[in-house]
Every structure is written in structure tokens, then in C-alpha cells.
PDB file of N, CA and C in Angstrom:
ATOM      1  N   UNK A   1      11.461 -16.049  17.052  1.00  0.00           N
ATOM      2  CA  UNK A   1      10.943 -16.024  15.702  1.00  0.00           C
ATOM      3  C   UNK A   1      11.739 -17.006  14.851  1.00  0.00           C
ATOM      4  N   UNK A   2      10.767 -17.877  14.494  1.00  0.00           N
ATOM      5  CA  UNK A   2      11.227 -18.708  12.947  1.00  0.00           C
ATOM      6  C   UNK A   2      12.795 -17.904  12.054  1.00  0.00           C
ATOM      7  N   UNK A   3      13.847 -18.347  11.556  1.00  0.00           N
ATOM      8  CA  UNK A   3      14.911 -18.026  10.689  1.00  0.00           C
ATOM      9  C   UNK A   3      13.894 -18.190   9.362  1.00  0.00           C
ATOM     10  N   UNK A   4      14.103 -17.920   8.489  1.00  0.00           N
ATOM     11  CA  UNK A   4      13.691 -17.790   6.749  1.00  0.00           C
ATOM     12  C   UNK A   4      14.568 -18.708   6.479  1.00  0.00           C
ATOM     13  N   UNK A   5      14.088 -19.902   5.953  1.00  0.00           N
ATOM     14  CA  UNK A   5      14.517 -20.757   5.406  1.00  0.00           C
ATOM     15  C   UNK A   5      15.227 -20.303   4.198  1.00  0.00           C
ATOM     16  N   UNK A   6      14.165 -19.796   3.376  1.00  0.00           N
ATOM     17  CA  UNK A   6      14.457 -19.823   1.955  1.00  0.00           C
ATOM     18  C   UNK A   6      14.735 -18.304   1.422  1.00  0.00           C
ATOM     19  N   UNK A   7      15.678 -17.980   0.625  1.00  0.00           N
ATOM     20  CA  UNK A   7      16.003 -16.436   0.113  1.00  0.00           C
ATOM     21  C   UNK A   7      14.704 -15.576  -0.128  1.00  0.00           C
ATOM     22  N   UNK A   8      14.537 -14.177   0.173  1.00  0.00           N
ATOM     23  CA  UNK A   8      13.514 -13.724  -0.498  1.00  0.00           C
ATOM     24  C   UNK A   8      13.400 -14.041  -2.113  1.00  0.00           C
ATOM     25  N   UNK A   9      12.070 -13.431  -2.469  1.00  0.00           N
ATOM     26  CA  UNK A   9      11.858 -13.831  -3.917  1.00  0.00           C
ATOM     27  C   UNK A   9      11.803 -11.869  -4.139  1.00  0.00           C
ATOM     28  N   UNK A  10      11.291 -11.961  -5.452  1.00  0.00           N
ATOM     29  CA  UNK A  10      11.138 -10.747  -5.884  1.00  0.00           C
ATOM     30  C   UNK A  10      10.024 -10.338  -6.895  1.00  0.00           C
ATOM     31  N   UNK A  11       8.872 -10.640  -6.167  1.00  0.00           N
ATOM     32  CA  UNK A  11       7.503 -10.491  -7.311  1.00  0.00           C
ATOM     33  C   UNK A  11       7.042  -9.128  -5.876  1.00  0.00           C
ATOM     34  N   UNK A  12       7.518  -8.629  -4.983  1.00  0.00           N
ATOM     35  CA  UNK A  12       7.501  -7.618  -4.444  1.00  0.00           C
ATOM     36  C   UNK A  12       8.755  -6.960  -4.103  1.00  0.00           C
ATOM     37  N   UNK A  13       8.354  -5.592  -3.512  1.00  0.00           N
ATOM     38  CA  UNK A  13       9.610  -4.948  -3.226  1.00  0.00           C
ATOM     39  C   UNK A  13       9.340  -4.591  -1.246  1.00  0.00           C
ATOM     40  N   UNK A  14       8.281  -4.863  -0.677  1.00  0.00           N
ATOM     41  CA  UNK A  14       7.619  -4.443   0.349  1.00  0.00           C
ATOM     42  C   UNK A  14       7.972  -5.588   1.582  1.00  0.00           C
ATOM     43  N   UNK A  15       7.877  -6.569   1.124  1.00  0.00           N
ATOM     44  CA  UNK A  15       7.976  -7.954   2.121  1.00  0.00           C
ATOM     45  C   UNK A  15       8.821  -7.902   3.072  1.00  0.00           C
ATOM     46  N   UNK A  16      10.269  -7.485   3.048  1.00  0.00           N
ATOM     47  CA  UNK A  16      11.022  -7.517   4.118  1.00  0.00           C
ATOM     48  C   UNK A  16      10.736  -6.698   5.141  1.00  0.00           C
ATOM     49  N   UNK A  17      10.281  -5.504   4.354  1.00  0.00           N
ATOM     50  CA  UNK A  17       9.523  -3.606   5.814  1.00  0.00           C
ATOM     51  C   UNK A  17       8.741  -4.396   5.863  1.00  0.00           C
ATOM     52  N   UNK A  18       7.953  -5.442   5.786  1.00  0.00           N
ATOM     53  CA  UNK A  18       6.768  -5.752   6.640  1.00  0.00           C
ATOM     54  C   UNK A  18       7.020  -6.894   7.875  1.00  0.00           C
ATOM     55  N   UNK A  19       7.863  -7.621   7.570  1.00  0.00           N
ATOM     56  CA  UNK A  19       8.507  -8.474   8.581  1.00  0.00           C
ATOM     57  C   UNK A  19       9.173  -7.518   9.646  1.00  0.00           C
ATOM     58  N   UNK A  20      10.032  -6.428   9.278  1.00  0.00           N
ATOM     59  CA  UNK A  20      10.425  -5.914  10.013  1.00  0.00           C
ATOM     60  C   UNK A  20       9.676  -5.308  10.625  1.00  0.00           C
ATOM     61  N   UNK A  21       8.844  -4.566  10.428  1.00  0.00           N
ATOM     62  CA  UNK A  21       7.470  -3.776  11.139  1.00  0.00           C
ATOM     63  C   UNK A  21       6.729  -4.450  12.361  1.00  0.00           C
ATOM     64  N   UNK A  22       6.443  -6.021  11.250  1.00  0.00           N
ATOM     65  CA  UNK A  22       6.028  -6.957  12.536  1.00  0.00           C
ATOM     66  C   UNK A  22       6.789  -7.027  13.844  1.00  0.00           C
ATOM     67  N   UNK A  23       8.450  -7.343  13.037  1.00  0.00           N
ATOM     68  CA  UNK A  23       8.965  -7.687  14.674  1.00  0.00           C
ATOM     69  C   UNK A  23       8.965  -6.580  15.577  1.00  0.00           C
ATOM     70  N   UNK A  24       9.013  -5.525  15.003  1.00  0.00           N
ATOM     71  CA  UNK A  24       8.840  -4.415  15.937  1.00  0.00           C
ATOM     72  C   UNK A  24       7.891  -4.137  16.488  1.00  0.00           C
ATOM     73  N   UNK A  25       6.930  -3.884  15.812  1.00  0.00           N
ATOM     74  CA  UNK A  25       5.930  -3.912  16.880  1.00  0.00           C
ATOM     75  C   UNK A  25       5.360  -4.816  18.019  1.00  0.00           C
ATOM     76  N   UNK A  26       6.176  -6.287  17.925  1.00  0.00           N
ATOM     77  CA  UNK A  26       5.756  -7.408  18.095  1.00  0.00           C
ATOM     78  C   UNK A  26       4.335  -8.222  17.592  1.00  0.00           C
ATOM     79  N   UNK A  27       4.116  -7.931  16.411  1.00  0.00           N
ATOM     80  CA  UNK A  27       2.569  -8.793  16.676  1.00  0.00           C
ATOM     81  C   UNK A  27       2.906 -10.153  15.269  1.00  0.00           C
ATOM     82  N   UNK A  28       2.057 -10.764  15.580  1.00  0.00           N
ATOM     83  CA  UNK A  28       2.660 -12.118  14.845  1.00  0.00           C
ATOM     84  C   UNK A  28       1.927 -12.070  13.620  1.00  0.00           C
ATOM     85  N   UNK A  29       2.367 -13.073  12.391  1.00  0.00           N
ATOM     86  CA  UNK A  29       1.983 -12.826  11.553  1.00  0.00           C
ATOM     87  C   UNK A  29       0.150 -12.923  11.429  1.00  0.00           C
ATOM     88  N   UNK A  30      -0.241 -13.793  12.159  1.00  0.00           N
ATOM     89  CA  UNK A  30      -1.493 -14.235  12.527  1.00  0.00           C
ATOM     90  C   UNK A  30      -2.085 -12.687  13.025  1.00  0.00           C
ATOM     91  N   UNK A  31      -2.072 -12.831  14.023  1.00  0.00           N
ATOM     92  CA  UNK A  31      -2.199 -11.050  14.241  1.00  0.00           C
ATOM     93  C   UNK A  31      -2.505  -9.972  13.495  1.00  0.00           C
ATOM     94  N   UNK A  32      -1.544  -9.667  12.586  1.00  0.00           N
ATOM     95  CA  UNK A  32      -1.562  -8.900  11.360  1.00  0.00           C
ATOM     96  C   UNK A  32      -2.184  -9.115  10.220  1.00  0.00           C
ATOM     97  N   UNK A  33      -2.293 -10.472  10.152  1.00  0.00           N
ATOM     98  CA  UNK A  33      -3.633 -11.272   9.263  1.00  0.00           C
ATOM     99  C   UNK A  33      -4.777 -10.776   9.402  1.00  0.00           C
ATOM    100  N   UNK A  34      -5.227 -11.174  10.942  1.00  0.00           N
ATOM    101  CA  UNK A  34      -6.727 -10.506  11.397  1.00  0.00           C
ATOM    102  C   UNK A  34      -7.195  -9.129  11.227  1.00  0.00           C
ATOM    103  N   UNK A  35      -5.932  -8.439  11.451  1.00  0.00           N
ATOM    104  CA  UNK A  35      -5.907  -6.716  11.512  1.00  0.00           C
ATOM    105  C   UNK A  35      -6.152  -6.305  10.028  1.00  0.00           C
ATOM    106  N   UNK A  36      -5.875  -7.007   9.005  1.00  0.00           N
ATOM    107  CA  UNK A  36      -6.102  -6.537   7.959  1.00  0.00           C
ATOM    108  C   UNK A  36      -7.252  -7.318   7.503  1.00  0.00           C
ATOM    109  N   UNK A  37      -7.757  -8.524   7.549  1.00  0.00           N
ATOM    110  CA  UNK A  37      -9.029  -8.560   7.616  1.00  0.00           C
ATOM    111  C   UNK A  37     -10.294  -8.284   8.056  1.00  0.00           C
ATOM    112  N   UNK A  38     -10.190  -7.253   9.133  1.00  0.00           N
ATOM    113  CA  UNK A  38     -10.683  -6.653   9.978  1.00  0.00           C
ATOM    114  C   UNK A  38     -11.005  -5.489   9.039  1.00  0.00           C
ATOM    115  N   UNK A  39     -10.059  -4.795   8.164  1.00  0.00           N
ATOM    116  CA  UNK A  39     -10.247  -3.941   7.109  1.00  0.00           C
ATOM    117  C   UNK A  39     -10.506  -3.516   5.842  1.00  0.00           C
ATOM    118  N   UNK A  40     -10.849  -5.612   5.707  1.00  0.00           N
ATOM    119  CA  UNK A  40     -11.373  -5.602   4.423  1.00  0.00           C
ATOM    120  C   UNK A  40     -10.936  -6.335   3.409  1.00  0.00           C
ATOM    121  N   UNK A  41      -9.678  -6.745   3.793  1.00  0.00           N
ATOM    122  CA  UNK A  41      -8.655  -7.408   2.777  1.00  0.00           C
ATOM    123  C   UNK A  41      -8.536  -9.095   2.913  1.00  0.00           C
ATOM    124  N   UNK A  42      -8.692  -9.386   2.165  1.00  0.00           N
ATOM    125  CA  UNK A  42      -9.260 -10.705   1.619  1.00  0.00           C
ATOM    126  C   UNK A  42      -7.563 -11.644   1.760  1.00  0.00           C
ATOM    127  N   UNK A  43      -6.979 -12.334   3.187  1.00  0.00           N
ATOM    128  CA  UNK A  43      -5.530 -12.820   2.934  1.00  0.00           C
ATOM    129  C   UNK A  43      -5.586 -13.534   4.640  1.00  0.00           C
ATOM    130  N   UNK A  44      -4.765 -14.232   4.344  1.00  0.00           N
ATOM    131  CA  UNK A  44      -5.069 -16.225   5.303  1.00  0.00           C
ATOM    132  C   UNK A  44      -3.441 -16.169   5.164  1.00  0.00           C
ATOM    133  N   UNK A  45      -2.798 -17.063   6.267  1.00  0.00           N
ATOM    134  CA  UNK A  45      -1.372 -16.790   6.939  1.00  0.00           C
ATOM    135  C   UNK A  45      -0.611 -17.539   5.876  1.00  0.00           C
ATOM    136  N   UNK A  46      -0.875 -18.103   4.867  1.00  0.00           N
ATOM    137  CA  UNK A  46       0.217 -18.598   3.963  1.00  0.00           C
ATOM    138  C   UNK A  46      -0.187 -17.704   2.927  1.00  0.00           C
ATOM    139  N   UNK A  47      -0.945 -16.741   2.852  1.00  0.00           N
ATOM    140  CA  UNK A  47      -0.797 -15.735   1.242  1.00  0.00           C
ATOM    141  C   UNK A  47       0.447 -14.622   2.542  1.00  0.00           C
ATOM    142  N   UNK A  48       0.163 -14.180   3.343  1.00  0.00           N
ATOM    143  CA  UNK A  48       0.563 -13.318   4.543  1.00  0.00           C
ATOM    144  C   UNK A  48       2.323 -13.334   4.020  1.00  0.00           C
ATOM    145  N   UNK A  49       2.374 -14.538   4.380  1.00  0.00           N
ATOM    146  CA  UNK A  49       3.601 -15.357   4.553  1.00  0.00           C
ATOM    147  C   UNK A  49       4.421 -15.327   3.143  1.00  0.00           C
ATOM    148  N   UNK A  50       3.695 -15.537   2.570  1.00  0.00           N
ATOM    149  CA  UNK A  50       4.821 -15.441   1.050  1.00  0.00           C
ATOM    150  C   UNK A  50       4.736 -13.622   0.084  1.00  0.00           C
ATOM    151  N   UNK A  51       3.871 -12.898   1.000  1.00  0.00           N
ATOM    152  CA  UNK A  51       4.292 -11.543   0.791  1.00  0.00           C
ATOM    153  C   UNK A  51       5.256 -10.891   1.207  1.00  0.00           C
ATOM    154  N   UNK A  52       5.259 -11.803   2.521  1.00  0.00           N
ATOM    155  CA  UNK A  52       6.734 -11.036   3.206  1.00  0.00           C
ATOM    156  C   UNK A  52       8.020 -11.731   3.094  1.00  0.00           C
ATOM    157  N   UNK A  53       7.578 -13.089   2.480  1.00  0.00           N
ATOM    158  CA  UNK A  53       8.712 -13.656   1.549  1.00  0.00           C
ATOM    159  C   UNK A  53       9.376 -13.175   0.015  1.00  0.00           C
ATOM    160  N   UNK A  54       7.988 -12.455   0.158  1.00  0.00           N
ATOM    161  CA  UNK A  54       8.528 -11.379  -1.558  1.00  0.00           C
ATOM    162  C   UNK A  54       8.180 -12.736  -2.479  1.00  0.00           C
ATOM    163  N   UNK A  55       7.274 -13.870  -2.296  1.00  0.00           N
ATOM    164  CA  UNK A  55       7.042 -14.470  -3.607  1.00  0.00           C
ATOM    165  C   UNK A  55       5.966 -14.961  -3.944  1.00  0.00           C
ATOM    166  N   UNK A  56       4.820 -13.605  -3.306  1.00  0.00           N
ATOM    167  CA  UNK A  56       3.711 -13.245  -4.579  1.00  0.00           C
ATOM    168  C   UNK A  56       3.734 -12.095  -4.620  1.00  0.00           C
ATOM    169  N   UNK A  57       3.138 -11.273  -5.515  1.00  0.00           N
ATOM    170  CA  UNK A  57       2.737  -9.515  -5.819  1.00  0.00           C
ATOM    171  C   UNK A  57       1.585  -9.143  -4.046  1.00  0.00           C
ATOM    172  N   UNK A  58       2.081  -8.098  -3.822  1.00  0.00           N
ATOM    173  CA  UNK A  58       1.246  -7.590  -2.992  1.00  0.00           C
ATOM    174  C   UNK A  58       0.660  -6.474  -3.358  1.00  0.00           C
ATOM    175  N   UNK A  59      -0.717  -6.698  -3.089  1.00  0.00           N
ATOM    176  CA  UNK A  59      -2.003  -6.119  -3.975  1.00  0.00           C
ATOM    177  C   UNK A  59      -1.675  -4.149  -3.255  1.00  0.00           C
ATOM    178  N   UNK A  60      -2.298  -3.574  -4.098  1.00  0.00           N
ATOM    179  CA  UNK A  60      -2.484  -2.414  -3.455  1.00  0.00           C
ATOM    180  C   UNK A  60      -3.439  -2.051  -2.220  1.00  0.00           C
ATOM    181  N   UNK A  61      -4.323  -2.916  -1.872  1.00  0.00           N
ATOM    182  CA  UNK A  61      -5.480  -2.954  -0.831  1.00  0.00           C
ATOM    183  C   UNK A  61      -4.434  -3.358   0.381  1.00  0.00           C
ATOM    184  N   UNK A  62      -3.774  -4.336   0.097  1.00  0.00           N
ATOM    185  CA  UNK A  62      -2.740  -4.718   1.070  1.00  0.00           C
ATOM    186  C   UNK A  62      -1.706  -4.084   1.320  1.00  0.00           C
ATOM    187  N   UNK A  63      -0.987  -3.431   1.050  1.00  0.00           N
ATOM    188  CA  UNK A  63      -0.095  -2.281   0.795  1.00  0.00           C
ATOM    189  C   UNK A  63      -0.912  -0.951   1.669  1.00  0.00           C
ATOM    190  N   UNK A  64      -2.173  -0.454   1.375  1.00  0.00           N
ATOM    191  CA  UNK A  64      -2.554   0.453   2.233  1.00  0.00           C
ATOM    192  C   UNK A  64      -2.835  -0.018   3.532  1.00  0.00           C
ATOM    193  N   UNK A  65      -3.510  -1.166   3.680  1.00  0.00           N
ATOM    194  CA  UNK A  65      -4.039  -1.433   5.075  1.00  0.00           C
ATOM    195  C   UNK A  65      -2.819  -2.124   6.009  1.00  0.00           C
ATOM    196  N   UNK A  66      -1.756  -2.553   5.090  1.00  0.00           N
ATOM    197  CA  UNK A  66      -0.631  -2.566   6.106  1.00  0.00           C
ATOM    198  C   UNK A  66       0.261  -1.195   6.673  1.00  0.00           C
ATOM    199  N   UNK A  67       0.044  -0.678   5.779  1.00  0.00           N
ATOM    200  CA  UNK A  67       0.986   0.996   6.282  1.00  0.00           C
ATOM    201  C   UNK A  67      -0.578   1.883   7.263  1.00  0.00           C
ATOM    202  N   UNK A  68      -1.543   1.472   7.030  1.00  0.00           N
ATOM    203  CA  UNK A  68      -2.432   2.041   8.060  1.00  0.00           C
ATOM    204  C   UNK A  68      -2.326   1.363   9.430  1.00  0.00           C
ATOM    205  N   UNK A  69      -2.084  -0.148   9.239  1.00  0.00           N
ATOM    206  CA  UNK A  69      -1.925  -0.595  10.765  1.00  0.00           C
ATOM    207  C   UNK A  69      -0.669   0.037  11.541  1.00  0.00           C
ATOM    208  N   UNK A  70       0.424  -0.441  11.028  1.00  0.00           N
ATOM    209  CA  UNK A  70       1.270   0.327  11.465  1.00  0.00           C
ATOM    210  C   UNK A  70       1.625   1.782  11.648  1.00  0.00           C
ATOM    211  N   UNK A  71       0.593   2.620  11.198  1.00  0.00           N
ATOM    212  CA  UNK A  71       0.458   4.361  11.298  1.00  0.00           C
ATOM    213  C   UNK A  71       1.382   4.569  10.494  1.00  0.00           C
ATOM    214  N   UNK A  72       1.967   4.246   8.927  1.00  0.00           N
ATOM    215  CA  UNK A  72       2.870   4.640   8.462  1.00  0.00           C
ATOM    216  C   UNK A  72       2.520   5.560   7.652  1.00  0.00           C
ATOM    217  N   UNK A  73       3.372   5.879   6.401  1.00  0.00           N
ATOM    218  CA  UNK A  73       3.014   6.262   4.963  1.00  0.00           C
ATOM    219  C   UNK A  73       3.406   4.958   4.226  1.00  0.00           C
ATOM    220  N   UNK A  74       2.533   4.826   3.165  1.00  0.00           N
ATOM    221  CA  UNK A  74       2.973   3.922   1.967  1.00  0.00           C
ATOM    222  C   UNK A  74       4.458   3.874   1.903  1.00  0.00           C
ATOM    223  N   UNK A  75       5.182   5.119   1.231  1.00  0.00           N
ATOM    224  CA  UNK A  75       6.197   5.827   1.186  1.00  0.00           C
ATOM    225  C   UNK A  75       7.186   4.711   1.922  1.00  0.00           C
ATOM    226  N   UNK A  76       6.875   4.928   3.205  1.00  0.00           N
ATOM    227  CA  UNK A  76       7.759   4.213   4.383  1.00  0.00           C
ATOM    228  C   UNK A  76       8.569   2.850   4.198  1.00  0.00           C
ATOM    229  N   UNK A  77       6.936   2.074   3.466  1.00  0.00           N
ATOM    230  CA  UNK A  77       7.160   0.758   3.473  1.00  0.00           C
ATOM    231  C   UNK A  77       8.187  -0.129   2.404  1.00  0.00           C
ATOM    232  N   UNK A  78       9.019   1.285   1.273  1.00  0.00           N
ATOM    233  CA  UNK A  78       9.880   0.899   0.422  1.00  0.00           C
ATOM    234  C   UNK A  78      10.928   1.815   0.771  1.00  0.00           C
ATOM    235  N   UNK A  79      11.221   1.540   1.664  1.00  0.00           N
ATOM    236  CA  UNK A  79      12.163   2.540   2.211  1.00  0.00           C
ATOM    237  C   UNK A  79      13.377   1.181   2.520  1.00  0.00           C
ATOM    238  N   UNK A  80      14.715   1.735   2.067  1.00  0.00           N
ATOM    239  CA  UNK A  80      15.977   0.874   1.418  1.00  0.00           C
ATOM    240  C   UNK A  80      15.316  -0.595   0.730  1.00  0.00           C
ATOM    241  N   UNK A  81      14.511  -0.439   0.150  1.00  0.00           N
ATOM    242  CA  UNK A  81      14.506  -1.644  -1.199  1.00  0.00           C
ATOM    243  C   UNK A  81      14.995  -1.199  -2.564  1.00  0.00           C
ATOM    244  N   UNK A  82      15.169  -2.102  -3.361  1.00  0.00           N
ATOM    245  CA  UNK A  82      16.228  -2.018  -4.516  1.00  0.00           C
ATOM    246  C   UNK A  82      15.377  -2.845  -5.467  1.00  0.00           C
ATOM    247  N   UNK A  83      15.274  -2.281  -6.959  1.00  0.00           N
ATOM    248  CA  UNK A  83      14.312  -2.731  -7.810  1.00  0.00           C
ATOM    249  C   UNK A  83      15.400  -3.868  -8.500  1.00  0.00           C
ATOM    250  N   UNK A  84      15.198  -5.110  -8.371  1.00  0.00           N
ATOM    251  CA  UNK A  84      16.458  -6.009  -9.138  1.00  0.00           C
ATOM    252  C   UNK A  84      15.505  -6.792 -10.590  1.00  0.00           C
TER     253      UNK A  84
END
């Protein structure tokens, strides 16, 4: 996997649990793209990409259908983030 060039941003609080989610489960960001367009949600691998960079807002449609792919709770997905 690619290093992160650049620091997270902070127009989210979710972006990093979702990178991490990815690597765990292994599926690539592309992958997880489809899976949520598959469900409705309107997002292409460079909006993908700068959500989990934390530097755009991630919508609430996106927020559910990512904690549904992964079988989570919402809840989950701000689990150790810090409001700065």
C-alpha cells in the first residue's frame, strides 16, 4: 500500500477508520468505491480518496453505506478520533 504523502486534513473525523477498515479487510480503495456505488452513493476514487484523507466532508449516505459494508455500527467508525 501507497505511504500518505500528505498529513490528514480535518473537514472529517471518519477518514482514517476507513483506511484502516480497508486495510483490514483487504479490499482496495477501488473496490470499496464500487461497493458503495452498488448502494447508491454517488463517489469516483479521487472523492474516495480525499475522504479518507479527511479533506472533504463525508456525506451521511457515505458514512452509512460504509459502516454497512464493513458490518459495522456508525458508532464504530469514530472510534479514537479527536474533534480538533
Amino acid at each position: 500500500m501507497k505511504q500518505r504523502e500528505k498529513p490528514l486534513g480535518n473537514k472529517n473525523l471518519i477518514g482514517a477508520n476507513v483506511t484502516k477498515m480497508r486495510t483490514l479487510y483487504h479490499i482496495s480503495q477501488k473496490e470499496l468505491a464500487i461497493n458503495m456505488q452498488l448502494m447508491g452513493v454517488d463517489i469516483n476514487l479521487s472523492s474516495l480518496s480525499k475522504l479518507e484523507g479527511q479533506t472533504r466532508v463525508a456525506t451521511d449516505k457515505e458514512v452509512l453505506a460504509i459502516a454497512r459494508i464493513f458490518h459495522m455500527r456508525i458508532d464504530d467508525l469514530f472510534e479514537n478520533v479527536s474533534i480538533r
